[in-house]
Protein backbone atom coordinates (compact mmCIF):
# COMPACT_ATOMS: atom_id res chain seq x y z
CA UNK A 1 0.00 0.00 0.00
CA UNK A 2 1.02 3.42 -1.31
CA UNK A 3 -0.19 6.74 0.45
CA UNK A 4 -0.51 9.55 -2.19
CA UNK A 5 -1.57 13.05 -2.66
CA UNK A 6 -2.69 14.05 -6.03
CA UNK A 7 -3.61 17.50 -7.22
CA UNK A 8 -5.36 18.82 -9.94
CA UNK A 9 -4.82 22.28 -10.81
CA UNK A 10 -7.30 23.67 -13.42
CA UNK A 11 -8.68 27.21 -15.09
CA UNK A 12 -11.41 26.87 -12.68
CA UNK A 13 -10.44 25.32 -9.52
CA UNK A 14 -7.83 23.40 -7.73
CA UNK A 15 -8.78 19.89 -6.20
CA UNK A 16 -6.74 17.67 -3.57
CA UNK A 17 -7.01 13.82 -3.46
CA UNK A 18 -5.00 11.87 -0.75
CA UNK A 19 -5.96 8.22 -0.91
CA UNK A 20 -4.43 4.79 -0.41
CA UNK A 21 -3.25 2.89 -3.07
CA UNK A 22 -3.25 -0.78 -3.30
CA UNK A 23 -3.64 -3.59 -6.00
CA UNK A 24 -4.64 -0.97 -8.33
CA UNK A 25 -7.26 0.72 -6.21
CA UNK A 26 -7.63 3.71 -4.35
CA UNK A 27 -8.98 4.33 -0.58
CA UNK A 28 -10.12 7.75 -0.27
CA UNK A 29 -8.84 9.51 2.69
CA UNK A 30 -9.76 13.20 1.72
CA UNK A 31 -11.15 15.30 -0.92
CA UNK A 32 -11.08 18.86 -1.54
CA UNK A 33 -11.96 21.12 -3.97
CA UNK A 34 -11.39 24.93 -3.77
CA UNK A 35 -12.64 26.85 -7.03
CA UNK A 36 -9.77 29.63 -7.07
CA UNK A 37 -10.39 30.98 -10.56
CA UNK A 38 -6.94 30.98 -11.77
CA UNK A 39 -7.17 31.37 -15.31
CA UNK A 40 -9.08 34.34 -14.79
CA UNK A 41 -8.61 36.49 -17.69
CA UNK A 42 -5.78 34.42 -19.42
CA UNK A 43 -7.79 33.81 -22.68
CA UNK A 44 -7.75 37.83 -23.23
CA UNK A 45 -4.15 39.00 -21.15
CA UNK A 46 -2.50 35.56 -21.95
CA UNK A 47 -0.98 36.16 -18.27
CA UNK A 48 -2.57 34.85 -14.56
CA UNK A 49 -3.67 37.91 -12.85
CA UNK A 50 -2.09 38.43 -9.21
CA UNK A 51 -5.24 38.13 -7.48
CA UNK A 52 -5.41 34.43 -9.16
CA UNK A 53 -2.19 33.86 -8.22
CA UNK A 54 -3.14 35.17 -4.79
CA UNK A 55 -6.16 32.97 -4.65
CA UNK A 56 -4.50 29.59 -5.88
CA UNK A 57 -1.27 29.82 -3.27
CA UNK A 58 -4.02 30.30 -0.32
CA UNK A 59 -6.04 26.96 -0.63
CA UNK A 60 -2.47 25.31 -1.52
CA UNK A 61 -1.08 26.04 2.00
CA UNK A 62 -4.19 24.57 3.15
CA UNK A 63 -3.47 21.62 1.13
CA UNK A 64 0.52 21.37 2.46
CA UNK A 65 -0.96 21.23 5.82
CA UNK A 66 -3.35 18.39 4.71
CA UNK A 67 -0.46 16.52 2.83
CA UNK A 68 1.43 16.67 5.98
CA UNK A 69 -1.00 15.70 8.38
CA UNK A 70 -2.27 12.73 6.63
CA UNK A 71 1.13 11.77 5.99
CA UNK A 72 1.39 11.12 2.16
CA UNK A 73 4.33 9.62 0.80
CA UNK A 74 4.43 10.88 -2.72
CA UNK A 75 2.96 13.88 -4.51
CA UNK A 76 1.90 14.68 -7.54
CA UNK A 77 0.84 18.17 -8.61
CA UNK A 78 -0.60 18.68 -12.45
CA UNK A 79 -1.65 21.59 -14.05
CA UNK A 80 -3.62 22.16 -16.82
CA UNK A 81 -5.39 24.36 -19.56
CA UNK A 82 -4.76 27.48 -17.82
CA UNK A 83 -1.09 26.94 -17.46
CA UNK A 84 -0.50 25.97 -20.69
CA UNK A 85 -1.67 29.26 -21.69
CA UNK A 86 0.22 31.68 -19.31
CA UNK A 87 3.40 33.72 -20.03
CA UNK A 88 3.79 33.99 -16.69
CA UNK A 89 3.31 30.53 -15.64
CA UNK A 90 7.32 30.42 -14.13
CA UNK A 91 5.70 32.46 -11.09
CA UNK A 92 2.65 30.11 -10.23
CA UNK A 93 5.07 26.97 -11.01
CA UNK A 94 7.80 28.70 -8.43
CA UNK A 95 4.87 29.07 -5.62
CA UNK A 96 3.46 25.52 -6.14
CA UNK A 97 7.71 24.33 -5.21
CA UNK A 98 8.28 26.38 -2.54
CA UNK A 99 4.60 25.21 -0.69
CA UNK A 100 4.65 21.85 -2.08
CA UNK A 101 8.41 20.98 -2.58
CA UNK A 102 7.38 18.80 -5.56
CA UNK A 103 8.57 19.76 -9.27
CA UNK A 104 4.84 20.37 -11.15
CA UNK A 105 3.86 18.43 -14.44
CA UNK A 106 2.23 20.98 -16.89
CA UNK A 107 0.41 18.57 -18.37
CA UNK A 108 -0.71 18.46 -22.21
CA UNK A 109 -4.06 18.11 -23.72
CA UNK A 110 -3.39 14.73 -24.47
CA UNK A 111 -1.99 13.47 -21.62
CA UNK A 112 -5.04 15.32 -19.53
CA UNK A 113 -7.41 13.21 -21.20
CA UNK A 114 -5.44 9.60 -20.68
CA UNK A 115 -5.37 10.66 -17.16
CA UNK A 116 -9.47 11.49 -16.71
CA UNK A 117 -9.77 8.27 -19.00
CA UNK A 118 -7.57 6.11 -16.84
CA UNK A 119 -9.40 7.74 -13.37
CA UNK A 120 -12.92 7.31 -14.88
CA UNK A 121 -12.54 3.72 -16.18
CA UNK A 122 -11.01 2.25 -13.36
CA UNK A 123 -14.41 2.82 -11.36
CA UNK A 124 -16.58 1.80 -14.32
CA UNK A 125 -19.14 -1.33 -13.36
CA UNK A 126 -21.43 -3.41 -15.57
CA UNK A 127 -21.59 -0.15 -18.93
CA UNK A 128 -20.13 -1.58 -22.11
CA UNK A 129 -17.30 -0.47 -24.00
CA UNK A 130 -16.21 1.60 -25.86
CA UNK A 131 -16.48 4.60 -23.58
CA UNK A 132 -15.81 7.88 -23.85
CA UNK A 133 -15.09 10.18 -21.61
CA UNK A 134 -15.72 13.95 -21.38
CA UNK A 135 -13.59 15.70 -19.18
CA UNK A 136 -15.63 19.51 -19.33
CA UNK A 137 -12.93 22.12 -17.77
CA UNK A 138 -13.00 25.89 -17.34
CA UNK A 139 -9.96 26.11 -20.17
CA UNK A 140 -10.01 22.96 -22.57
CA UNK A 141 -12.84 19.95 -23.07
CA UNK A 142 -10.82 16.52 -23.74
CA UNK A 143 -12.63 13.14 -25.07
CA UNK A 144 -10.93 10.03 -25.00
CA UNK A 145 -12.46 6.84 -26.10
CA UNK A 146 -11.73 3.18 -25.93
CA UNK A 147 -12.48 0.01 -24.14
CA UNK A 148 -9.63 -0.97 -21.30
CA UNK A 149 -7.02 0.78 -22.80
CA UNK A 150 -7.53 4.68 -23.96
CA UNK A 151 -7.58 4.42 -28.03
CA UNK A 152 -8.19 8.18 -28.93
CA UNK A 153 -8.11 10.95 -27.02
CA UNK A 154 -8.30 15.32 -28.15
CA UNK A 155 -8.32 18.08 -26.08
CA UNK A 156 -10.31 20.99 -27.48
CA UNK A 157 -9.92 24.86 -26.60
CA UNK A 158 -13.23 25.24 -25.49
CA UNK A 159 -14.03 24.97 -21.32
CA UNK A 160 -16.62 27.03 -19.22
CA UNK A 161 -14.36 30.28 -17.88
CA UNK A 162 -12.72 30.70 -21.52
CA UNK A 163 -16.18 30.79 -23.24
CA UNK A 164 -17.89 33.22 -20.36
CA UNK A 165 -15.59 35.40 -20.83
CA UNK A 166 -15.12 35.15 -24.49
CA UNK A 167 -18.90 35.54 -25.47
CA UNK A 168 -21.59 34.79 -22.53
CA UNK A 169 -20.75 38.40 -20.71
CA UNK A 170 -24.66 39.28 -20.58
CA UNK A 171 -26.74 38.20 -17.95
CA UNK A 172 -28.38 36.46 -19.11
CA UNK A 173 -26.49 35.84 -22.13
CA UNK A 174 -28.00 37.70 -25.18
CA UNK A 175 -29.22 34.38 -28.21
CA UNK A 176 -25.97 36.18 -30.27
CA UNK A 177 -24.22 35.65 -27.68
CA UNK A 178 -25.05 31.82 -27.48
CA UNK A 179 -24.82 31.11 -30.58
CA UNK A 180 -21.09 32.67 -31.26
CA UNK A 181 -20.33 30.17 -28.18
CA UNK A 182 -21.75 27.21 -30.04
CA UNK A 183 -20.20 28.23 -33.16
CA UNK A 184 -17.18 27.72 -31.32
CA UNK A 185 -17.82 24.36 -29.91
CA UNK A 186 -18.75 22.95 -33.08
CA UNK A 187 -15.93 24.08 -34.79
CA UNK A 188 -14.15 22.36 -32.07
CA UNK A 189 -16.03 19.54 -32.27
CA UNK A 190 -15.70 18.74 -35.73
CA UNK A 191 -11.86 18.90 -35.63
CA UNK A 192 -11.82 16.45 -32.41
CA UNK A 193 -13.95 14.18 -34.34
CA UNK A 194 -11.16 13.85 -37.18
CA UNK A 195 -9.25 12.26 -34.34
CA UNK A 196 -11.65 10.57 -31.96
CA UNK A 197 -14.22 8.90 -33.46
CA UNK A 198 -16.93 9.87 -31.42
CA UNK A 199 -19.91 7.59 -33.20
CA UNK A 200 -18.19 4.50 -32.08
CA UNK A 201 -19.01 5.03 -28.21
CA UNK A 202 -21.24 2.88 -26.49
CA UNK A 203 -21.36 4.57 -22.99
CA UNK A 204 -20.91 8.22 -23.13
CA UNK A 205 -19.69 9.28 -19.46
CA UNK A 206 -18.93 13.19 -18.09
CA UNK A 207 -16.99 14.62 -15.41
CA UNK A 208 -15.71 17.32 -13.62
CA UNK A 209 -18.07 20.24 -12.09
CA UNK A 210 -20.18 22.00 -15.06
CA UNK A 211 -21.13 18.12 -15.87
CA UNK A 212 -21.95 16.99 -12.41
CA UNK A 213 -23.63 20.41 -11.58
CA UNK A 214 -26.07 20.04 -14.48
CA UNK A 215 -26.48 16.32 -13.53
CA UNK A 216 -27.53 17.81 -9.95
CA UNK A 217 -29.98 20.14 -12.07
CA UNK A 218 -32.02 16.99 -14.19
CA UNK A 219 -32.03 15.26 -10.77
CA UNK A 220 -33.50 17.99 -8.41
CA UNK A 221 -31.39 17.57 -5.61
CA UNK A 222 -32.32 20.09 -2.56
CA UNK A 223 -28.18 19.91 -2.06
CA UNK A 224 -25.20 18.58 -3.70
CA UNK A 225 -24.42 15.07 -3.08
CA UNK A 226 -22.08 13.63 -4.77
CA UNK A 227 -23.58 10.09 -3.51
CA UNK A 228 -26.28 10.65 -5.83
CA UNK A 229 -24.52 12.42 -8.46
CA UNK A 230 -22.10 9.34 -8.74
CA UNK A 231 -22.86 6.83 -11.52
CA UNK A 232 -26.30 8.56 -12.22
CA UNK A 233 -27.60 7.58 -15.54
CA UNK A 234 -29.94 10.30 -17.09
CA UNK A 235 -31.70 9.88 -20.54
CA UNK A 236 -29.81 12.07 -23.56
CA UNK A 237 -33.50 14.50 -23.61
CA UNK A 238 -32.68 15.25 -19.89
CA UNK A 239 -29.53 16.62 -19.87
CA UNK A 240 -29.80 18.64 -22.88
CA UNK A 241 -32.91 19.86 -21.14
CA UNK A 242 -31.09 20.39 -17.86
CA UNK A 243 -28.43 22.00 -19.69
CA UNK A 244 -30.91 24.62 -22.05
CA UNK A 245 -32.34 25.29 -18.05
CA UNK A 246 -29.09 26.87 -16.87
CA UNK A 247 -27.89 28.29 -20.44
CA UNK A 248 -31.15 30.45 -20.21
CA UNK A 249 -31.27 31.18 -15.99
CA UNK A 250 -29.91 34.72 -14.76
CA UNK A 251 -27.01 34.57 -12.80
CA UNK A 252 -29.48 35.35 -9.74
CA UNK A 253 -31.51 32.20 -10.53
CA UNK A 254 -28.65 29.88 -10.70
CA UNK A 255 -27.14 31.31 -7.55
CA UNK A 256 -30.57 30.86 -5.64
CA UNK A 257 -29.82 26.97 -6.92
CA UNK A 258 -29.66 24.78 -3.54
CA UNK A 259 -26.94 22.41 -5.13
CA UNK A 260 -25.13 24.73 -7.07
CA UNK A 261 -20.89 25.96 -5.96
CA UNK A 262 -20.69 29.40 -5.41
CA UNK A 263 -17.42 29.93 -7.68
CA UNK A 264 -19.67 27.96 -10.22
CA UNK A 265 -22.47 30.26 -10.89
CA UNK A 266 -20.70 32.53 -13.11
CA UNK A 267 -19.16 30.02 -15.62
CA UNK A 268 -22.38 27.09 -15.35
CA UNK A 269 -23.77 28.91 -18.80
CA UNK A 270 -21.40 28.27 -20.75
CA UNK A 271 -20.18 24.74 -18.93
CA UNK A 272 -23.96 23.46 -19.91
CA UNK A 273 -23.84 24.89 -23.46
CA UNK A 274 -20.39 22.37 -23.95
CA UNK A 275 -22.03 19.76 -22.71
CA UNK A 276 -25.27 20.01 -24.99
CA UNK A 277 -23.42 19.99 -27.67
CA UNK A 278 -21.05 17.55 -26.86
CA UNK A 279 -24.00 15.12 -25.91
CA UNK A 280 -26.06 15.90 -29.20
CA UNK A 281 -22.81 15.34 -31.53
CA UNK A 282 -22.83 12.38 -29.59
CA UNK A 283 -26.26 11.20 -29.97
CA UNK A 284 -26.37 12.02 -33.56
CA UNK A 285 -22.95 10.25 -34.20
CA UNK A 286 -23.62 7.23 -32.51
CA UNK A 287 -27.44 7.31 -34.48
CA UNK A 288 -25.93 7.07 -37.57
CA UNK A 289 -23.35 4.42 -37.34
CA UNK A 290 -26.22 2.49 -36.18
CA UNK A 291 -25.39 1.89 -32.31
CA UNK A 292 -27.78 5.20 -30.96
CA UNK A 293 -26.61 5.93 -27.35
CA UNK A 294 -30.07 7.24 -25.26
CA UNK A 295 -28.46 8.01 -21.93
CA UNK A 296 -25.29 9.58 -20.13
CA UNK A 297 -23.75 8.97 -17.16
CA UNK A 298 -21.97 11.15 -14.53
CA UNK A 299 -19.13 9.91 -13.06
CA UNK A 300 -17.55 11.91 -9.61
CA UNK A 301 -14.02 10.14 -10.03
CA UNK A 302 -11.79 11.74 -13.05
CA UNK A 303 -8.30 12.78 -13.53
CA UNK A 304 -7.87 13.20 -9.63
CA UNK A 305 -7.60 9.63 -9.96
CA UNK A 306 -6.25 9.24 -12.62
CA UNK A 307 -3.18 11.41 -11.16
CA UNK A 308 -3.12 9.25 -7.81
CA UNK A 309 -2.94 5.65 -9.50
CA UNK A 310 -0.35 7.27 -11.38
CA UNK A 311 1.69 7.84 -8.76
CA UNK A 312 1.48 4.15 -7.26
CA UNK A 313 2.85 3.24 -10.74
């Protein structure tokens, strides 16, 4: 057995997994998610602003003293779309060292979504395969497909923060608005699709929090529990449903939302419009290569452990 921390540091928010690893499975001893906006404004200044910076180094001297005190034997810090982006990105990389004293990974694209695919599939029971899995961040979208083993995988520029701030700055957004965001995911979409062949999926499974936030939206929970968010399988006409719900809502209405993150209310918009279109290129790909997928499941484990059982290896 293997004690390990692993951390996942996105556009949106930064995440902490310390779990036991044995045999290939992990034993969750904590999980923590902060949502510290650090790629605030790096699709338009191309640079993390200092308050982001400011943000991000708080909750990870929170996490130090959780690393400690739990007594993990190996770390592993990876960062992501917002990183990649960033001139600047010596600074944050310098203030993860000095809290962490671990080297960080700036991960690619591809290597994102073999990490979400790996965490994801490991925790998989009783769906056939293929499966792909949609990893919906606040920088980059990746799919990866296959059956045990990832076949495909394609990270796309398109995540929740970089589309709220690139079009949906109305509130609510304004239907030009929408639809130079969906213009944008399809493009996306139909370049990813050159390399992952989307139509040959037979479970379609999301994750990370846009995904799991609408999936708390179709199911009406009076809170979020992740319990009940896990392994939920919803029919395709209810999440696009769910997701058209909280592309329309004000950001007052899906603040007054009893499930929904505060540091989520902001970017849901344009995390639900991704995932509607992801699911309907989905539904329509899979339709006509003659295997139609009808539902979607959420999944709560991704690349956080993805990252961990890559540190046991």
């Amino acid at each position: 057995m293997t004690r390990v921390a692993a951390i996942d540091c996105g556009t949106n928010s930064i995440r902490l997994l310390v779990a036991d690893v044995a045999d290939g499975r992990l034993t969750d001893l904590t999980r923590e998610m902060r949502v510290v906006k650090l790629g605030q404004g790096v699709d338009k200044t191309g640079e993390f602003a200092a308050e982001a910076l400011e943000r991000t180094f708080a909750a990870l001297d929170d996490y130090a003293d959780t690393i400690r005190s739990l007594g993990a034997e190996r770390v592993r810090f990876v960062a992501t779309s917002a990183t990649r982006d960033a001139r600047n990105r010596e600074v944050f990389l310098e203030g993860v060292r000095s809290r962490l004293g671990v080297t960080p990974e700036v991960i690619s694209g591809h290597e994102e979504a073999s990490l979400s695919f790996r965490g994801v599939v490991s925790s998989v029971v009783g769906a056939p395969g293929p499966y792909l899995v949609v990893d919906l961040g606040g920088g980059s979208t990746e799919l990866a497909l296959g059956s045990g083993d990832l076949e495909a995988a394609y990270s796309m520029d398109v995540g929740c923060v970089r589309l709220t701030e690139r079009h949906l700055t109305a509130n609510p957004p304004s239907p030009q608005q929408r639809a130079d965001a969906v213009a944008d995911v399809r493009a996306a979409l139909a370049v990813a699709s050159a390399t992952v062949p989307i139509g040959e999926a037979a479970t379609l499974i999301g994750v990370a929090g846009s995904i799991t936030t609408v999936t708390a939206n179709a199911l009406g929970l009076p809170r979020y529990e992740p319990e009940a968010i896990h392994g939920s399988v919803l029919s395709v006409e209810a999440v696009v449903a769910s997701c058209n719900q909280l592309i329309a809502a004000t950001y007052e209405e899906r603040a007054a939302l009893p499930f929904m993150h505060p540091g989520r209310v902001e970017a849901i918009g344009a995390g639900a419009l991704v995932w509607r279109e992801v699911v309907t290129a989905v539904a329509e790909a899979t339709e006509a290569s003659g295997r139609p997928i009808a539902t979607v499941t959420t999944s709560e484990h991704d690349i956080l452990d993805g990252i961990a059982l890559s540190i046991a290896d």
